[in-house]
Protein backbone atom coordinates (compact mmCIF):
# COMPACT_ATOMS: atom_id res chain seq x y z
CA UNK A 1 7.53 -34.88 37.68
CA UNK A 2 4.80 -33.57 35.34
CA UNK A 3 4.01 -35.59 32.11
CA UNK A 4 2.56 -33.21 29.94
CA UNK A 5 5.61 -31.55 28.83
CA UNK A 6 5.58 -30.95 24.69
CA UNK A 7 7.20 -32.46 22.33
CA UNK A 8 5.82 -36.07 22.84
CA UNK A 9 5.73 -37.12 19.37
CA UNK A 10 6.75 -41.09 19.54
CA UNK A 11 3.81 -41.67 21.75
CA UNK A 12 1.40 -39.45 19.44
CA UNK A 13 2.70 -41.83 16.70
CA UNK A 14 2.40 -44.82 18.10
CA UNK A 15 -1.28 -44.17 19.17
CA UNK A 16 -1.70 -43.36 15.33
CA UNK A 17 0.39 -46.50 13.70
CA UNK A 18 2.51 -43.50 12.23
CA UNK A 19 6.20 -42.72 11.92
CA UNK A 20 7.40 -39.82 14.70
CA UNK A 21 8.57 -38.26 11.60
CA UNK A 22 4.73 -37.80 10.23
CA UNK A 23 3.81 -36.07 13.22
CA UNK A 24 4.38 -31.93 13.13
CA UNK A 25 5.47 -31.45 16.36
CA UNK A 26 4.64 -27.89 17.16
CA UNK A 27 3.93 -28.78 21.25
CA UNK A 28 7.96 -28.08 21.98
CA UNK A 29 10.25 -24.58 21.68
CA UNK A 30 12.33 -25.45 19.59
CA UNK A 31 14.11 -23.12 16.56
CA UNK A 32 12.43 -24.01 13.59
CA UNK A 33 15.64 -22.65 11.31
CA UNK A 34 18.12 -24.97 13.31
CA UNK A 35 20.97 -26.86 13.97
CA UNK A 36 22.89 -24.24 12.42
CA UNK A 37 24.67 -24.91 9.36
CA UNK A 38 28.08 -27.13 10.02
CA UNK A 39 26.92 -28.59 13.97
CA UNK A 40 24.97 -31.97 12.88
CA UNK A 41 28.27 -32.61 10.45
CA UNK A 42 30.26 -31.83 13.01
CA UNK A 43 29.33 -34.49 15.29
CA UNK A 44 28.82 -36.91 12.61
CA UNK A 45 32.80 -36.01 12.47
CA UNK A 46 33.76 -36.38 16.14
CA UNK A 47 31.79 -39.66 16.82
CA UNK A 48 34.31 -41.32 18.41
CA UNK A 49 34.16 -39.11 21.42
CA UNK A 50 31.66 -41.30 22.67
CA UNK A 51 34.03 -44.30 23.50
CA UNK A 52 35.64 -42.07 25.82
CA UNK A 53 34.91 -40.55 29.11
CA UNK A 54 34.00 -36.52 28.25
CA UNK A 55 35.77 -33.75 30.71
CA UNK A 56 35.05 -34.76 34.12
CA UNK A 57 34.08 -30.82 34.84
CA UNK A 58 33.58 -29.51 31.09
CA UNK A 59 36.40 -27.06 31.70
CA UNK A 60 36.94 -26.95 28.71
CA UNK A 61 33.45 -25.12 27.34
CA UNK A 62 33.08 -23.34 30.63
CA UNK A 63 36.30 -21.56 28.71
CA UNK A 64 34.77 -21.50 25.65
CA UNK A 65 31.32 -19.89 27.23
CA UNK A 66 33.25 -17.64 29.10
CA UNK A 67 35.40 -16.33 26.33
CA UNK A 68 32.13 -16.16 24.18
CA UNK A 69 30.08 -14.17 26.79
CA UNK A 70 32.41 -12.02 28.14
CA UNK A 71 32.62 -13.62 31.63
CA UNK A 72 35.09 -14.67 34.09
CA UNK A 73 34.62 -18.62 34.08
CA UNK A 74 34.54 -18.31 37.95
CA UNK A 75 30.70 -17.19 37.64
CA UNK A 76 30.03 -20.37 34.97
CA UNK A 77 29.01 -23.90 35.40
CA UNK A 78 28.01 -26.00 33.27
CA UNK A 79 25.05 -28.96 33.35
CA UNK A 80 23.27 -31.78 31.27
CA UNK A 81 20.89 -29.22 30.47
CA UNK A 82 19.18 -26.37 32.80
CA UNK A 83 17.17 -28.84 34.36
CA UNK A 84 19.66 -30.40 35.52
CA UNK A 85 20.76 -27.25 37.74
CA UNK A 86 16.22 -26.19 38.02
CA UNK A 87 16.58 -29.68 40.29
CA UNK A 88 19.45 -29.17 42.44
CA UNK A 89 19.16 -25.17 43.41
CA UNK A 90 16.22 -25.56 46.08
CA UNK A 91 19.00 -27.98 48.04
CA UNK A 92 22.24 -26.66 46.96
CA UNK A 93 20.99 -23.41 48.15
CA UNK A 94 19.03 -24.28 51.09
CA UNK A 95 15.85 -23.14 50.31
CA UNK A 96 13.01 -22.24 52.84
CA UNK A 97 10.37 -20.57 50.79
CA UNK A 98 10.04 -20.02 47.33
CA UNK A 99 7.91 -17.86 45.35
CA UNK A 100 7.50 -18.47 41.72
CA UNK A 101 5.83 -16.00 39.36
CA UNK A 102 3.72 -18.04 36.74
CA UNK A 103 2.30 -18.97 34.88
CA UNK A 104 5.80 -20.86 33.73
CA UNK A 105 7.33 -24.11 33.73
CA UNK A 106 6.42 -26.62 36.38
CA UNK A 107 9.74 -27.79 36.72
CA UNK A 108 10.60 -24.93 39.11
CA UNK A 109 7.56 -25.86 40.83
CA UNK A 110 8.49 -29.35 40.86
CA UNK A 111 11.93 -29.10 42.09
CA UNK A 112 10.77 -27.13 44.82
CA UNK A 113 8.63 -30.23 46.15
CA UNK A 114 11.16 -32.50 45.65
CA UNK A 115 13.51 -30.92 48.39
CA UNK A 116 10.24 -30.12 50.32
CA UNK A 117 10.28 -26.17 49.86
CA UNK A 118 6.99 -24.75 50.10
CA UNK A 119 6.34 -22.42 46.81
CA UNK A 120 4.35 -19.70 47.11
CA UNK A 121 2.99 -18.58 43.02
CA UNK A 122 2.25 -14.66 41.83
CA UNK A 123 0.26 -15.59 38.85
CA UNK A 124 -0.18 -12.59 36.21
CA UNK A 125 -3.49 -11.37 35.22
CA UNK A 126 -4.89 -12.69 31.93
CA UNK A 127 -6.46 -9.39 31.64
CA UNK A 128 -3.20 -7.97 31.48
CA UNK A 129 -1.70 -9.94 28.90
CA UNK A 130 -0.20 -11.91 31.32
CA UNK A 131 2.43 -9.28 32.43
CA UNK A 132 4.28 -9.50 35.65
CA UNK A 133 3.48 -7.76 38.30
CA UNK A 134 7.06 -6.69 39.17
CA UNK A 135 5.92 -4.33 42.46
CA UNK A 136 3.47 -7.49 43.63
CA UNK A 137 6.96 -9.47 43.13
CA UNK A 138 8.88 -7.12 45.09
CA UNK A 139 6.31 -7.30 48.09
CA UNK A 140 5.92 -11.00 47.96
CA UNK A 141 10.00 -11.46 47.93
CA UNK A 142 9.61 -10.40 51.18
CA UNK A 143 8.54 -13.80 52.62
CA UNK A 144 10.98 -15.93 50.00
CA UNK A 145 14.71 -16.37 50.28
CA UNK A 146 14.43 -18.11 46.61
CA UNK A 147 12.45 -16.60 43.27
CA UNK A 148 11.86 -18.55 40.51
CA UNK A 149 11.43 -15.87 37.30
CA UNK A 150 11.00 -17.13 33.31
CA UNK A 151 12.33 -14.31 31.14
CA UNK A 152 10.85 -14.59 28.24
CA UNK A 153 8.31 -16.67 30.39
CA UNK A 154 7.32 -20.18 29.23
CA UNK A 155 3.99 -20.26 28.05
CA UNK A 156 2.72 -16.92 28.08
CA UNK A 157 5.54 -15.08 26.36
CA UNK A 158 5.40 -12.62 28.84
CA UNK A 159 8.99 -10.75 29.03
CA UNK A 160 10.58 -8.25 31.64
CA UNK A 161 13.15 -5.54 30.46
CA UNK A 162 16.92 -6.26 31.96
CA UNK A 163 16.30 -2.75 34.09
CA UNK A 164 13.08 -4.16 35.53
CA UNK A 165 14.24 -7.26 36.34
CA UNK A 166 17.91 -5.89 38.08
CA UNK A 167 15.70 -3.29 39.94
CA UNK A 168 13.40 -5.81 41.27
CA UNK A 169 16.71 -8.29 42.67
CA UNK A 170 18.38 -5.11 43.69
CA UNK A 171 15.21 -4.40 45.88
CA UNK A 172 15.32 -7.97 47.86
CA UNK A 173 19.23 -8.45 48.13
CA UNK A 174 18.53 -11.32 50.78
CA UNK A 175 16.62 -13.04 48.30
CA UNK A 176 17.97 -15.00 45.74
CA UNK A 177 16.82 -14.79 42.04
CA UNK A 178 16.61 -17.21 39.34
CA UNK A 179 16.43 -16.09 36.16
CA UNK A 180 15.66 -18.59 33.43
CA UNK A 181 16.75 -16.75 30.14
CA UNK A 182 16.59 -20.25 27.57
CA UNK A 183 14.25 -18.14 25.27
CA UNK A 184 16.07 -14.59 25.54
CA UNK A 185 18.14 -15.79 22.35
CA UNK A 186 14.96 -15.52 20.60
CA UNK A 187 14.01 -11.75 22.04
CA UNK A 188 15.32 -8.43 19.47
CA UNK A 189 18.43 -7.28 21.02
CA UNK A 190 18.10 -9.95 23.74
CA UNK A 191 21.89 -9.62 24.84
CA UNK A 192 20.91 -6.36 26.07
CA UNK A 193 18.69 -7.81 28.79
CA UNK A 194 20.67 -10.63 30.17
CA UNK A 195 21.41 -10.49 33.67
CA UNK A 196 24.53 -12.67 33.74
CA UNK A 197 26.73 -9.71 33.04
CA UNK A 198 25.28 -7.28 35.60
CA UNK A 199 27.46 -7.99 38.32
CA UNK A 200 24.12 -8.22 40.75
CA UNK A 201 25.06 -10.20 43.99
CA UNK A 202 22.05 -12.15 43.89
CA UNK A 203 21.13 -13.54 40.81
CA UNK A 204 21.77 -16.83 39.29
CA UNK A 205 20.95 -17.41 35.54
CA UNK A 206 19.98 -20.06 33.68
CA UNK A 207 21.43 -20.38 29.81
CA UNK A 208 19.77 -23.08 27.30
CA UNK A 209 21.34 -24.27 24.07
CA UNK A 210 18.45 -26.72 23.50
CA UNK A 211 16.09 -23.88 22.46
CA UNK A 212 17.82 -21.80 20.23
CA UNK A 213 20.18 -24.15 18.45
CA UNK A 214 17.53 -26.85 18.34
CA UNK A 215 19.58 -29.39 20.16
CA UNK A 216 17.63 -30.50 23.06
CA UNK A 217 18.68 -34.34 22.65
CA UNK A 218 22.22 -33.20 23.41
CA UNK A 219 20.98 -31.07 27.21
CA UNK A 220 23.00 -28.37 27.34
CA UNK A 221 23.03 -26.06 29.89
CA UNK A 222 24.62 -23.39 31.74
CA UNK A 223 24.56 -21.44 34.74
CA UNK A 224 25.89 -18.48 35.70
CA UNK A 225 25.95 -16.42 39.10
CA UNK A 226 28.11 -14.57 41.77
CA UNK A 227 31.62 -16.97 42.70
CA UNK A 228 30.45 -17.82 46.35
CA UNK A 229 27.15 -19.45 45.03
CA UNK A 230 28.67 -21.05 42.06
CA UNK A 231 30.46 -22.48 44.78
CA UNK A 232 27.78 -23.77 46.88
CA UNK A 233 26.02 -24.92 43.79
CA UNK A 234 29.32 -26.43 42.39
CA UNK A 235 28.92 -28.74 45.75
CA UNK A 236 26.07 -30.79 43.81
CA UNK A 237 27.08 -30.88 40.28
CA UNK A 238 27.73 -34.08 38.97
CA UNK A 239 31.12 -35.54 37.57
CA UNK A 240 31.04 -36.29 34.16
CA UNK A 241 27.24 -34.58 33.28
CA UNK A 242 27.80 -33.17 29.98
CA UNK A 243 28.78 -36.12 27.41
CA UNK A 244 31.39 -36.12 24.98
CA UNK A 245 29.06 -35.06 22.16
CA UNK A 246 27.21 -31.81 24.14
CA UNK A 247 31.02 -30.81 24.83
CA UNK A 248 31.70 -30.99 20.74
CA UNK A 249 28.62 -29.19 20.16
CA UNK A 250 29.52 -26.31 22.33
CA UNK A 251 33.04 -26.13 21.22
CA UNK A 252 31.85 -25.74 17.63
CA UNK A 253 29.07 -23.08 18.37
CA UNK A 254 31.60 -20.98 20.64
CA UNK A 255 33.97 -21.21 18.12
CA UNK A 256 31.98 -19.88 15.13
CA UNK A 257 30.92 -17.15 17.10
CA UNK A 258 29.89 -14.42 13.67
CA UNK A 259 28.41 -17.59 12.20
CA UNK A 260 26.00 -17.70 15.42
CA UNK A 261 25.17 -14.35 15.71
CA UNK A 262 24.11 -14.42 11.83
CA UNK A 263 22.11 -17.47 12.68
CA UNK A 264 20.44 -16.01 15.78
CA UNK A 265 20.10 -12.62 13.82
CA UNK A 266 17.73 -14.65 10.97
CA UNK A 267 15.93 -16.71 13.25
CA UNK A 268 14.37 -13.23 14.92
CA UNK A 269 13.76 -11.90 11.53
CA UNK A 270 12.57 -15.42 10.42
CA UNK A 271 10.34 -15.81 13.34
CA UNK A 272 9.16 -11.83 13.40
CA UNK A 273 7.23 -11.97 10.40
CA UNK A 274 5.90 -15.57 11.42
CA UNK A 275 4.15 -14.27 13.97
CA UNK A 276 3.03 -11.21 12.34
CA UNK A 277 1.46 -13.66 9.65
CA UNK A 278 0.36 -15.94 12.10
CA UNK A 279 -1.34 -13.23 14.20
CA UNK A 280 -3.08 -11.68 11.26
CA UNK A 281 -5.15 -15.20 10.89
CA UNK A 282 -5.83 -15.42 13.96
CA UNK A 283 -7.58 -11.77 14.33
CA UNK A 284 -9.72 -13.67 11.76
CA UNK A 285 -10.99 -16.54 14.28
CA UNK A 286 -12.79 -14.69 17.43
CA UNK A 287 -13.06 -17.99 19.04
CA UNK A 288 -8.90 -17.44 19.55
CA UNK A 289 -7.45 -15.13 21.63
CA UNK A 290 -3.74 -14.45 21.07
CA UNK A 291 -1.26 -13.18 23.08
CA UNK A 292 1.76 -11.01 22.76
CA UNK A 293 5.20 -12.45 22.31
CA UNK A 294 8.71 -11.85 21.50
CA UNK A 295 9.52 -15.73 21.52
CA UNK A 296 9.53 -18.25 18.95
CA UNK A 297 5.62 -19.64 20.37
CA UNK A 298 2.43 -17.97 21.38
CA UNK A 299 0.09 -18.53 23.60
CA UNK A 300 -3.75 -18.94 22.64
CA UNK A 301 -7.14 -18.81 24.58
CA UNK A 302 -10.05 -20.51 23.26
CA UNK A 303 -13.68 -18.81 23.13
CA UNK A 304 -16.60 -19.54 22.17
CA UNK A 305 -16.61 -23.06 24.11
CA UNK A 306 -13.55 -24.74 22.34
CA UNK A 307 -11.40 -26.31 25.01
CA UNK A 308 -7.69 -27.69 25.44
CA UNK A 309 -8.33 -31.15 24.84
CA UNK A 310 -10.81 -31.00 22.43
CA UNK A 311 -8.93 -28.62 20.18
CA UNK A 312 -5.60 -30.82 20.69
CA UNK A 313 -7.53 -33.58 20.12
CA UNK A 314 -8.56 -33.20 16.77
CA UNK A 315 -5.50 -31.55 15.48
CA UNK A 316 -3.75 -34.89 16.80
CA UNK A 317 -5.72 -36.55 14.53
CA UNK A 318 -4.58 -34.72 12.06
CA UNK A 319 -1.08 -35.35 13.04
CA UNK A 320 -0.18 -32.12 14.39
CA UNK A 321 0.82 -32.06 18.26
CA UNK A 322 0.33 -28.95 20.16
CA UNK A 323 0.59 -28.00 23.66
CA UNK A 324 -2.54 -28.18 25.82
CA UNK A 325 -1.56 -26.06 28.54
CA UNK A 326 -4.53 -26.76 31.14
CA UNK A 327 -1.96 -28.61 33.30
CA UNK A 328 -0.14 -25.22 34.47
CA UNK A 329 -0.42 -23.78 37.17
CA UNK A 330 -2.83 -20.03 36.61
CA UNK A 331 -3.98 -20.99 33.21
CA UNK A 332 -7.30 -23.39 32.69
CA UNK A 333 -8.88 -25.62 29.81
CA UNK A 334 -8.99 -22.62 27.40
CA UNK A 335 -5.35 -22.70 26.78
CA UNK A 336 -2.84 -23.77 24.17
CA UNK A 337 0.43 -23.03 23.13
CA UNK A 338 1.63 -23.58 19.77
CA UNK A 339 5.52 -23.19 18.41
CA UNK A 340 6.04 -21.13 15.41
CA UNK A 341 7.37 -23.34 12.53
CA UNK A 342 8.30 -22.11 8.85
CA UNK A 343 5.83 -20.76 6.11
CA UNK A 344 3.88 -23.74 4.86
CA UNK A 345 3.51 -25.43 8.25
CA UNK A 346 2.43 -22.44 9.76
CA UNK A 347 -0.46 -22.21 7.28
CA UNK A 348 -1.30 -25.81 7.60
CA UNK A 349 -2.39 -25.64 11.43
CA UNK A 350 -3.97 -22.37 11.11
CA UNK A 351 -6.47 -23.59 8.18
CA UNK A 352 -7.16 -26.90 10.52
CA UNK A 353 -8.09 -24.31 13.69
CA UNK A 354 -10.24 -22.84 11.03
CA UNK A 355 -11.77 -25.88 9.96
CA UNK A 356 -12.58 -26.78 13.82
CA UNK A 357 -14.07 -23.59 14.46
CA UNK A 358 -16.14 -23.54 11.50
CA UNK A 359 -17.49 -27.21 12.15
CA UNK A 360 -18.04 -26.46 15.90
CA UNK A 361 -17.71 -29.39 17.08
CA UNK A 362 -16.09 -30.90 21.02
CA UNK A 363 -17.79 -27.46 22.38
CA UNK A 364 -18.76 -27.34 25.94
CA UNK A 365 -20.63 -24.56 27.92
CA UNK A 366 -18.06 -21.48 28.62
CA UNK A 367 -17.80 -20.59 32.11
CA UNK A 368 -17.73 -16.84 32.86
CA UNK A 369 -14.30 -15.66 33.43
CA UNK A 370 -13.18 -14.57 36.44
């Protein structure tokens, strides 16, 4: 399991004798803009479903996400969050070889060495913007009966349209696809691209509330796919997975369903012109290197001999966490990721990158790039 996930504020606190709640955590992809209105109230309200066993199976929001999406809830399960499901495909669906396009989340990675699956990675050229290579993924399929895709990708923002990404599992039908859509809420029009409504025979999709909603303490997840491998997956899910409170959390946001969709609809306005601010400063700092996203964080190469740890370092110091990314797989010591907040916080981390530029200091020789 790898430890250098974000959003590790209590130990960033406790190494500065501060309160978690000091610390600006923009290391984890979360919505700035949420809960929505009504949810944290709501569960305040329904409390006492925690001194009873939840639904065994969650039947009850599998209706609720089905009714919601437009799906039968034959092709739904759902999980104490994706990972949850990222940990059990590679058994439930008897994987021999994986291929996993990265850079993106370890976990995939990781699950695939904790059943023993050898992984094969197709990791996107830098030089590119870090765009996948969808014709290198259709000719490395070829030796995989499991892909593991990120759409929006986690960390490089990278994103494949629905038509690209339907062609490409279309084009390997004895392959099996994973798509992992927990930041397509975040993506203009991003209903558009799902792939849990094309019908394909071979896909499986992954569906995050934690993201979005900004409830990842809850771990809410979804998956949907074709009936016979919801089956074989349903083999492995656990009784009782998502507790009492997830289950009220869902019921409210399927419920409210115009309430969402205004919600979702002003966090990609909210988070458009973020960016566009946020970009515009950095075209100010050549030592950074931005790179193009639809999601609500953006990935960031250092020049100029800044590194990772150095960078992360100081800003730590300063009490804001952000993601040092050396630790995945296809990206190096140059890297960071750093998660869009709101306005004022925005501002605050870009005038401390400044500030370290300027001063120049925890530089190291640059290696020539490849």
């Amino acid at each position: 399991m790898i430890r250098g996930h974000g959003g590790n504020i209590h130990e960033l606190a406790r190494e500065l004798g501060c309160d978690p709640g000091d610390i600006i955590d923009m290391s984890s992809n979360v919505n700035p803009l949420g809960p929505p209105e009504g949810l944290v109230d709501h569960l305040r309200e329904h409390l006492d479903a925690i001194t009873s066993l939840p639904q065994v199976d969650a039947a009850g929001i599998i209706r609720s996400f089905a009714a919601h999406h437009g799906l039968p809830e034959d092709r739904i399960l759902a999980g104490n969050g994706t990972t949850e499901f990222i940990y059990a495909l590679p058994l439930a669906l008897q994987s021999r070889r994986a291929l996993i396009l990265g850079p993106t989340y370890a976990d995939y990675g990781d699950a695939c060495a904790m059943h023993d699956v050898p992984a094969a990675f197709l990791i996107a050229d830098e030089n590119r913007n870090f765009a996948p290579d969808v014709e290198a993924a259709v000719r490395m399929a070829d030796n995989a009966d499991t892909v593991f895709i990120c759409n929006p990708n986690n960390p490089t923002g990278a994103f494949i349209p629905a038509d690209d990404l339907a062609g490409l599992c279309r084009s390997r039908p004895n392959a099996l696809f994973i798509i992992d859509e927990s930041y397509l809420p975040f993506v203009d029009d991003g209903e558009s691209h799902t792939l849990a409504n094309r019908d394909l025979p071979n896909a499986i999709v992954l569906n995050s509330m934690s993201k979005i909603f900004r409830v990842p303490g809850l771990r809410i997840g979804f998956l949907t796919g074709p009936p016979p491998i919801i089956d074989r997956i349903g083999r492995y899910a656990l009784p009782w997975s998502v507790n009492a409170l997830a289950q009220a959390a869902v019921a409210f946001l399927m419920d409210n369903p115009d309430a969402q969709a205004e919600f979702i609809r002003g966090t990609r306005e909210t988070l458009a012109a973020e960016r566009r601010e946020f970009e515009s400063a950095l075209s100010a700092m050549p030592s950074i290197q931005s790179f193009p996203t639809q999601t609500s964080f953006i990935l960031l190469r250092l020049n100029g001999g800044l590194t990772a740890e150095g960078v992360c370092g100081r800003l730590a110091r300063r009490r804001i966490l952000i993601r040092d990314c050396s630790n995945f797989k296809g990206l190096s010591d140059r890297h960071i990721r750093i998660s869009l907040k709101t306005g004022g916080t925005n501002r605050v981390v870009l005038e401390a990158l400044h500030d370290i530029i300027r001063t120049g200091a925890d530089r190291v020789p640059e290696k020539p790039r490849p």
